[in-house]
N, C-alpha and C. Protein backbone atom coordinates (compact mmCIF):
# COMPACT_ATOMS: atom_id res chain seq x y z
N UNK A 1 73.27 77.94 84.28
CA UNK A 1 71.97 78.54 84.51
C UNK A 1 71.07 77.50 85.17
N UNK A 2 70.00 77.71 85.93
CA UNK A 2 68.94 77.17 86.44
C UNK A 2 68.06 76.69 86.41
N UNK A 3 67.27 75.67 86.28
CA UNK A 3 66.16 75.62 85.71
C UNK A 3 65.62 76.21 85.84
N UNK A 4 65.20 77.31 86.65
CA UNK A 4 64.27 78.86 86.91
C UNK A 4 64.67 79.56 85.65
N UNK A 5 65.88 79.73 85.23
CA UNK A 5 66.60 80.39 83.96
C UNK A 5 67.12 81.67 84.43
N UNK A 6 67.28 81.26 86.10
CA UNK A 6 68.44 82.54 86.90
C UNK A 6 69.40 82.33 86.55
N UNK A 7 70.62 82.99 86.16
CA UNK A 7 71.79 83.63 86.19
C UNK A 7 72.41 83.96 88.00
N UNK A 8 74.11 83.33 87.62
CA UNK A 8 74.60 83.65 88.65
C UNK A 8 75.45 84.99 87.81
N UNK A 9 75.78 86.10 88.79
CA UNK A 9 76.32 87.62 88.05
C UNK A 9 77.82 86.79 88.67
N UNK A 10 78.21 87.86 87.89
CA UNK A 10 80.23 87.48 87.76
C UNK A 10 80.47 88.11 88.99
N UNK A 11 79.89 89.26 89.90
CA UNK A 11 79.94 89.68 91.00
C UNK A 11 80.17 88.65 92.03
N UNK A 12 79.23 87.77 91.69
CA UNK A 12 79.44 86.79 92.72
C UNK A 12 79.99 85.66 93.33
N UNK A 13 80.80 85.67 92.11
CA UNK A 13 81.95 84.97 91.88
C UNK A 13 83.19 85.90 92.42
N UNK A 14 83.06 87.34 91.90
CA UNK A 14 84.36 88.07 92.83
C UNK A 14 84.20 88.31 94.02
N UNK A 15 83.03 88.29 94.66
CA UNK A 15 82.77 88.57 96.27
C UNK A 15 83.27 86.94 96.95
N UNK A 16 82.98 85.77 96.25
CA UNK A 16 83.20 84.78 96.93
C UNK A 16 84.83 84.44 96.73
N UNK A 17 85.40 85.10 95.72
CA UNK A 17 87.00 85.18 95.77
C UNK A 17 87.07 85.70 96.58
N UNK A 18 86.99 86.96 96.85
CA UNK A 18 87.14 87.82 97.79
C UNK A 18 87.04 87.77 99.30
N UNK A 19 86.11 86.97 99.77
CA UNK A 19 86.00 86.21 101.09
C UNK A 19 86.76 85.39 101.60
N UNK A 20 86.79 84.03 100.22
CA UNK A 20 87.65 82.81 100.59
C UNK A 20 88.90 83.26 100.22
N UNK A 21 89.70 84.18 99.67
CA UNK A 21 91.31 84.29 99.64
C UNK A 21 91.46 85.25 100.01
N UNK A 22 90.94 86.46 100.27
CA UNK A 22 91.02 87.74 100.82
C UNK A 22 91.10 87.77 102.12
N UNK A 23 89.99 86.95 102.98
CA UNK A 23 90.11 87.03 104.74
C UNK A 23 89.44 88.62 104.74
N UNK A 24 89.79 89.39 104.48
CA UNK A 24 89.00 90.19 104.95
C UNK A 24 87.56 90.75 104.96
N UNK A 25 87.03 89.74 103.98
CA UNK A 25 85.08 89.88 104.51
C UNK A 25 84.85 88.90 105.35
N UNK A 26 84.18 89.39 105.92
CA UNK A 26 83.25 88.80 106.94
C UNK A 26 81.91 87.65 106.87
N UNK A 27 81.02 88.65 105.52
CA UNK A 27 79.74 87.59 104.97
C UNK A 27 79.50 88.63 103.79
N UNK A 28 78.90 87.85 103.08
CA UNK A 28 78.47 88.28 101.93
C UNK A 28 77.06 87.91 101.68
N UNK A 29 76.14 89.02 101.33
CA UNK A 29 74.89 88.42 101.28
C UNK A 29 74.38 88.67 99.72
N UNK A 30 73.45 87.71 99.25
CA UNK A 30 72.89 87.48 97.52
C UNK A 30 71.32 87.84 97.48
N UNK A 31 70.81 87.89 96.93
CA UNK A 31 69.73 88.07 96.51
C UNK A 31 69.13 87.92 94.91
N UNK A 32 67.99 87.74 94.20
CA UNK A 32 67.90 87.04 93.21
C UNK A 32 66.71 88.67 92.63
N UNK A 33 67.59 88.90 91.67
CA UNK A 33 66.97 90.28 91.64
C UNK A 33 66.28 90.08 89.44
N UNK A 34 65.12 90.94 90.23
CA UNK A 34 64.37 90.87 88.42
C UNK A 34 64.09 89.24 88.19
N UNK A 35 64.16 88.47 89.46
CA UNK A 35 63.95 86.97 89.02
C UNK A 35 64.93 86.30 87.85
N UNK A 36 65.77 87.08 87.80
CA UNK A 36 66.65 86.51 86.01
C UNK A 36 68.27 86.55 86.77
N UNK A 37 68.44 87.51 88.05
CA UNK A 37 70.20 87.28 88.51
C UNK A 37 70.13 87.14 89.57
N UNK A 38 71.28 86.11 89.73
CA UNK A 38 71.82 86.14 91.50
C UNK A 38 72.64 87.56 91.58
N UNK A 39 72.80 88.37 92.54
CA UNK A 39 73.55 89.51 92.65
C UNK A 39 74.09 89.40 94.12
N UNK A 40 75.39 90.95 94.41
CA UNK A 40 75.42 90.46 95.68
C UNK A 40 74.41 91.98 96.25
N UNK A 41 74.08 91.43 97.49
CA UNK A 41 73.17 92.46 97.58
C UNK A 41 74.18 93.35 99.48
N UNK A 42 74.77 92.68 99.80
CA UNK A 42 75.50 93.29 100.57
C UNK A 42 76.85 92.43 101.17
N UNK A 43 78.44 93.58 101.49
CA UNK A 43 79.06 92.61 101.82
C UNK A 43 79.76 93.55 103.16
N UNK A 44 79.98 92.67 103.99
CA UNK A 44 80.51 93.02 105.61
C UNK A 44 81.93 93.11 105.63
N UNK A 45 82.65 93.93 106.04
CA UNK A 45 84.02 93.14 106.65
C UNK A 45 84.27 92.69 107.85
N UNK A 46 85.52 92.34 107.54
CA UNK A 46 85.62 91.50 109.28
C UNK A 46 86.42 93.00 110.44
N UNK A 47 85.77 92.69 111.54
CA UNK A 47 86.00 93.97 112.50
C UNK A 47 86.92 93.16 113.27
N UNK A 48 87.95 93.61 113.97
CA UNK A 48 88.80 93.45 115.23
C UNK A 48 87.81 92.85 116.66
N UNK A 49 88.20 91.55 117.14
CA UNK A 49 87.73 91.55 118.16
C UNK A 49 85.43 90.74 117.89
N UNK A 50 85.21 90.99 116.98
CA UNK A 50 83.63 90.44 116.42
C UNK A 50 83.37 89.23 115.47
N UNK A 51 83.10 88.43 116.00
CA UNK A 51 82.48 87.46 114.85
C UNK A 51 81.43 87.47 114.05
N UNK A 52 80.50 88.89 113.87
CA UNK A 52 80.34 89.35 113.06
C UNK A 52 79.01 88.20 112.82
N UNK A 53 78.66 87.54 113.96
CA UNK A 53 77.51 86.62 113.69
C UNK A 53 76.19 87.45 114.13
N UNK A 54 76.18 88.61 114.77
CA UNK A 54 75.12 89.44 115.06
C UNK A 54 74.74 90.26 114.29
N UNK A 55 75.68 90.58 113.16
CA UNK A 55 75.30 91.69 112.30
C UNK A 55 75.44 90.91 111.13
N UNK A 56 75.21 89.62 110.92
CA UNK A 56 75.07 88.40 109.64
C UNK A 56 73.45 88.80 109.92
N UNK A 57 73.02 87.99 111.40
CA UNK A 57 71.58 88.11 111.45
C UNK A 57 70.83 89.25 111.09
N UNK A 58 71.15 90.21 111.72
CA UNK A 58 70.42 91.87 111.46
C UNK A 58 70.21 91.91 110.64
N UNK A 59 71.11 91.54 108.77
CA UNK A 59 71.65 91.53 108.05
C UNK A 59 70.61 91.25 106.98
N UNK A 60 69.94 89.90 107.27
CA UNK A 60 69.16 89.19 107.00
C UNK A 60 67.47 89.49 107.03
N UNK A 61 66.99 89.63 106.09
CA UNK A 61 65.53 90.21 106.23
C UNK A 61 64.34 89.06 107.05
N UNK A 62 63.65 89.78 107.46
CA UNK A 62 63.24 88.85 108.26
C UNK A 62 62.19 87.94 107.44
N UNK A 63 61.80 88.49 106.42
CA UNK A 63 60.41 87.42 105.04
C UNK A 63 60.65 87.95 103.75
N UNK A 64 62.15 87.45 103.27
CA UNK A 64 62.33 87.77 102.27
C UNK A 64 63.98 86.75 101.87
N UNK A 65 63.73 85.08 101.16
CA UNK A 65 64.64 84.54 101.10
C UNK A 65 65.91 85.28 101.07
N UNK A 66 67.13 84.72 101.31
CA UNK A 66 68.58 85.19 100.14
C UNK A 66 69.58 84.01 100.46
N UNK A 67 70.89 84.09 99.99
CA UNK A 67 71.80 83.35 99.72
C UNK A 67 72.75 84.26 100.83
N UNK A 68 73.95 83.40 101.57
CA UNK A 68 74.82 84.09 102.07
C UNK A 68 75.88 83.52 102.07
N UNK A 69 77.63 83.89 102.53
CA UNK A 69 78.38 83.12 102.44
C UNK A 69 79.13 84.20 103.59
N UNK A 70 79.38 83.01 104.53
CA UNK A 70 80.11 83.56 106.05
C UNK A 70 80.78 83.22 106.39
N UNK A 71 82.38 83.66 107.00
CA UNK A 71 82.93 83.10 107.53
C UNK A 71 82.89 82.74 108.97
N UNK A 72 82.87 81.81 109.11
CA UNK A 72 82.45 81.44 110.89
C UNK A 72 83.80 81.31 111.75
N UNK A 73 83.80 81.97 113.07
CA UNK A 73 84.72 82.21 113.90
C UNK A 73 84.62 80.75 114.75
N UNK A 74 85.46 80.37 115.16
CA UNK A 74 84.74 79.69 116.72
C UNK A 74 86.09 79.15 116.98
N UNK A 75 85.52 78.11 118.47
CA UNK A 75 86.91 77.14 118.71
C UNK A 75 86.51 76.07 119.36
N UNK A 76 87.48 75.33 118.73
CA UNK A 76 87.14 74.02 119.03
C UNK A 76 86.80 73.55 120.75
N UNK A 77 86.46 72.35 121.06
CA UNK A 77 86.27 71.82 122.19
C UNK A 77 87.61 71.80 122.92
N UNK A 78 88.53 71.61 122.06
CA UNK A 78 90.07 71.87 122.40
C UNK A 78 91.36 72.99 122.64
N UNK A 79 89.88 74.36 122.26
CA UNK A 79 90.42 76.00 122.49
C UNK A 79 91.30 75.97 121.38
N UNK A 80 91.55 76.03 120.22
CA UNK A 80 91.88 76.21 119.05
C UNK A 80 91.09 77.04 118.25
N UNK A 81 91.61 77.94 117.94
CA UNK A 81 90.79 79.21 117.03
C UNK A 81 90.63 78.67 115.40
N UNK A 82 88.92 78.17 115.37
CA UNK A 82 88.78 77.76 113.58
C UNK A 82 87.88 78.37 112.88
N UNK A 83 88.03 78.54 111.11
CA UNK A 83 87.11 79.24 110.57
C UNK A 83 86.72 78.17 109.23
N UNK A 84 85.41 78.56 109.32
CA UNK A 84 84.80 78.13 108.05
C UNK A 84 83.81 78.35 107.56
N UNK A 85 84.37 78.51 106.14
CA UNK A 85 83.36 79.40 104.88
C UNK A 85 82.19 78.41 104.90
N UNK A 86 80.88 79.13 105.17
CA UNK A 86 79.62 78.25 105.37
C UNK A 86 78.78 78.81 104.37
N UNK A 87 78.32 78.32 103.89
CA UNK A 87 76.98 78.69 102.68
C UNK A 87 75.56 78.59 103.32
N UNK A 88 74.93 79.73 103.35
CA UNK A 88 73.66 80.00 104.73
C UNK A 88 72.04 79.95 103.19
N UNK A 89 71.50 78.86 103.22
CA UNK A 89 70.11 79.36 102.62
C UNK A 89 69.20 79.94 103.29
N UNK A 90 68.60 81.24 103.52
CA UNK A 90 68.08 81.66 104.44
C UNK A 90 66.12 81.22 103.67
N UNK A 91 65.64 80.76 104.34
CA UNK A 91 64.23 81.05 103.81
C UNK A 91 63.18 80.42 104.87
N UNK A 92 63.04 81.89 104.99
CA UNK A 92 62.09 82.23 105.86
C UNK A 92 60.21 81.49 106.07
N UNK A 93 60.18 81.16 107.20
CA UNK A 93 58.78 80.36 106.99
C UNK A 93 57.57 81.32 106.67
N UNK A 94 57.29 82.70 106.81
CA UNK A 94 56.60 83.03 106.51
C UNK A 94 56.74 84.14 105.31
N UNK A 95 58.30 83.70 104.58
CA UNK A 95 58.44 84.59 103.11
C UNK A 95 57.17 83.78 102.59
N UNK A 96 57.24 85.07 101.18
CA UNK A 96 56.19 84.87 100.22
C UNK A 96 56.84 83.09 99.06
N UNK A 97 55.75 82.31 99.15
CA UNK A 97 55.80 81.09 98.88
C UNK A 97 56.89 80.99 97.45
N UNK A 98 56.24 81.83 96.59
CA UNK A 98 56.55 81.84 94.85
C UNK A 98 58.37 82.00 95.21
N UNK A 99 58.92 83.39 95.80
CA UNK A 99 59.94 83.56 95.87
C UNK A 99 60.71 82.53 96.60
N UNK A 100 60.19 81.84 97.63
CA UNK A 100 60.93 80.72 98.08
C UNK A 100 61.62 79.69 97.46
N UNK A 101 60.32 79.31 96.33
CA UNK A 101 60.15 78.37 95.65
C UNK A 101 60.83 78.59 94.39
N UNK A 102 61.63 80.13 93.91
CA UNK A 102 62.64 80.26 93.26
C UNK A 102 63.45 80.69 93.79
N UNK A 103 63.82 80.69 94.99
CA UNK A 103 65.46 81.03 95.50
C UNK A 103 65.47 78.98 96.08
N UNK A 104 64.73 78.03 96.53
CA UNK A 104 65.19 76.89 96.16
C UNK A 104 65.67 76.00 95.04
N UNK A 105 64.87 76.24 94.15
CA UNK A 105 64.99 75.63 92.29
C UNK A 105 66.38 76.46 92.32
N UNK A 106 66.96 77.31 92.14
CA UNK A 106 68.16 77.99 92.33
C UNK A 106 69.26 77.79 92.78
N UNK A 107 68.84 77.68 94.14
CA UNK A 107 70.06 76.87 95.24
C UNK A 107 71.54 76.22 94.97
N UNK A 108 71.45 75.39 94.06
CA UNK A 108 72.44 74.42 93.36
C UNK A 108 73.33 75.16 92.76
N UNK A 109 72.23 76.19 91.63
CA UNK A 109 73.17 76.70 90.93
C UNK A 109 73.97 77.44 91.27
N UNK A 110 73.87 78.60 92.58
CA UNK A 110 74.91 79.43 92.83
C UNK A 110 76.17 78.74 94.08
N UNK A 111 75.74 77.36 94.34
CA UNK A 111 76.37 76.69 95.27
C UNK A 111 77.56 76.31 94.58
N UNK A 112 77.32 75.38 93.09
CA UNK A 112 78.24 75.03 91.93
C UNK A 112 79.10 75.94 91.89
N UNK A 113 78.62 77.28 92.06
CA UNK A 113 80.00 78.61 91.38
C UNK A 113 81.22 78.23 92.83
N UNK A 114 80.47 77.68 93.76
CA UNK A 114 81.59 78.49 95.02
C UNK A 114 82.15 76.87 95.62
N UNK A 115 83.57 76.95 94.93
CA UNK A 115 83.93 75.44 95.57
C UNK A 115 85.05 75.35 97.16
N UNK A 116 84.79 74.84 97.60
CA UNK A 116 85.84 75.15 98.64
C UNK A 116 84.67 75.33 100.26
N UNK A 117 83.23 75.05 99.83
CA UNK A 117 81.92 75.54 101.02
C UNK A 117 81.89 74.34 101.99
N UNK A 118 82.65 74.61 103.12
CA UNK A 118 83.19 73.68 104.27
C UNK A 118 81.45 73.26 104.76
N UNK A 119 80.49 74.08 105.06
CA UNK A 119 79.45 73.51 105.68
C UNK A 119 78.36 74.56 105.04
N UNK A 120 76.92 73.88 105.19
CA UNK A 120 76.02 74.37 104.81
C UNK A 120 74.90 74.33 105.91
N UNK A 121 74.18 75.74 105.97
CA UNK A 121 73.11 75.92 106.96
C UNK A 121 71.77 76.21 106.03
N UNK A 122 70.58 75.65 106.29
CA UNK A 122 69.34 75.92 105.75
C UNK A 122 68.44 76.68 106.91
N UNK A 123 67.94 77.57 106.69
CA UNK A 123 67.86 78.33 108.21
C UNK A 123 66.30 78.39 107.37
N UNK A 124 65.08 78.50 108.43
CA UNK A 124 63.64 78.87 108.44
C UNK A 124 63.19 80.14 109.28
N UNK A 125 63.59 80.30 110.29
CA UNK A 125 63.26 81.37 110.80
C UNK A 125 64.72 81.86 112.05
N UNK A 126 64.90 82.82 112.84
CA UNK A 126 65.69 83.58 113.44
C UNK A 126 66.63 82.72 114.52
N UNK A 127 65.78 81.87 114.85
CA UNK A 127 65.97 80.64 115.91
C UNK A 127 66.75 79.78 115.26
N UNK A 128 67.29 79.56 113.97
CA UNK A 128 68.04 78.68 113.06
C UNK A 128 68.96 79.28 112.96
N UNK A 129 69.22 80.53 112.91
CA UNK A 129 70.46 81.29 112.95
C UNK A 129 71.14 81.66 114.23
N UNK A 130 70.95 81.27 115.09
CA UNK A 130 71.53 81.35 116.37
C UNK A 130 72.48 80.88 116.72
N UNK A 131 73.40 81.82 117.89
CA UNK A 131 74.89 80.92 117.18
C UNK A 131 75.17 79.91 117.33
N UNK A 132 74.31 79.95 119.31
CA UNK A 132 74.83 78.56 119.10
C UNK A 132 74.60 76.83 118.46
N UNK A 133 73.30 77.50 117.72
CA UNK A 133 73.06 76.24 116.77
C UNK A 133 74.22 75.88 115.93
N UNK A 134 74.31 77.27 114.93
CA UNK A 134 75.90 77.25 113.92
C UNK A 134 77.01 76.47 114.65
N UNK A 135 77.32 76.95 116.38
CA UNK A 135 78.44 76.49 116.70
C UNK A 135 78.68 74.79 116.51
N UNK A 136 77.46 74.13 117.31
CA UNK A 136 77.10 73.08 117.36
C UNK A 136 77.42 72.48 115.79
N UNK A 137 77.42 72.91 114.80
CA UNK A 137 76.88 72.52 113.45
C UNK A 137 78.63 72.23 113.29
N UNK A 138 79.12 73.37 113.33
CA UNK A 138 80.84 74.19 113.19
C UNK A 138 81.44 72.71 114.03
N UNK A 139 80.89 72.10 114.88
CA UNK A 139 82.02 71.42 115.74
C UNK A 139 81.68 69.64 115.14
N UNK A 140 80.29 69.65 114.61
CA UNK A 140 79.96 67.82 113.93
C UNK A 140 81.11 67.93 112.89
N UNK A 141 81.51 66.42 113.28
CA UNK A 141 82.74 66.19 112.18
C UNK A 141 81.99 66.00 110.85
């Protein structure tokens, strides 16, 4: 538990099984609901042919923190097809302050549940989620 005294739900522990050994989701998105649980609040699969980084964003409210966990498509500088499970804090510069300020105090704790999180993105506004920032991020050793 958190020092906020959020709860991570057991959901979110099976959605992040479910991503990292399953392959077949795409992203999974969290949200911190009643202020007392992490939950999942939506999950994507992966489509034929999409990296599924346009409908992560859509996905994403535009002033209203959450937690996400994505798998990222790309390829290397060397044309090699790679993926990796990225842990996305989304929080928005003009969300409401209080909620920010408990989906950060938080942060840790639902990070702890999910081991195996190749890279981490802290995103502020729409321009942070762009791909090709991620890509750039996807290719630093």
């Amino acid at each position: 538990m958190a020092v906020s005294g959020v709860k991570v739900d057991d959901t979110c522990l099976e959605a992040y099984t479910e991503i990292k050994m399953g392959k077949k989701l795409r992203f999974v998105l969290f949200k911190i609901e009643d202020k007392t649980n992490i939950v999942v609040e939506r999950k994507e699969e992966k489509t034929d042919g999409s990296t599924g980084w346009d409908a992560f964003v859509e996905a994403v409210p535009d002033a209203e923190p959450r937690y996400a966990l994505i798998e990222v498509d790309y390829k290397t500088e060397d044309g090699r097809d790679q993926s990796k499970l990225t842990f996305v804090f989304w929080s928005p510069d003009d969300g409401p302050v209080k909620e920010k300020m408990l989906y950060a105090s938080t942060k840790d704790t639902i990070k702890k549940k999910f081991t195996g999180i190749m890279k981490e993105v802290q995103a502020n506004d729409k321009g942070d989620l762009e791909y090709k920032n991620i890509l750039e991020l996807m290719l630093r050793k």
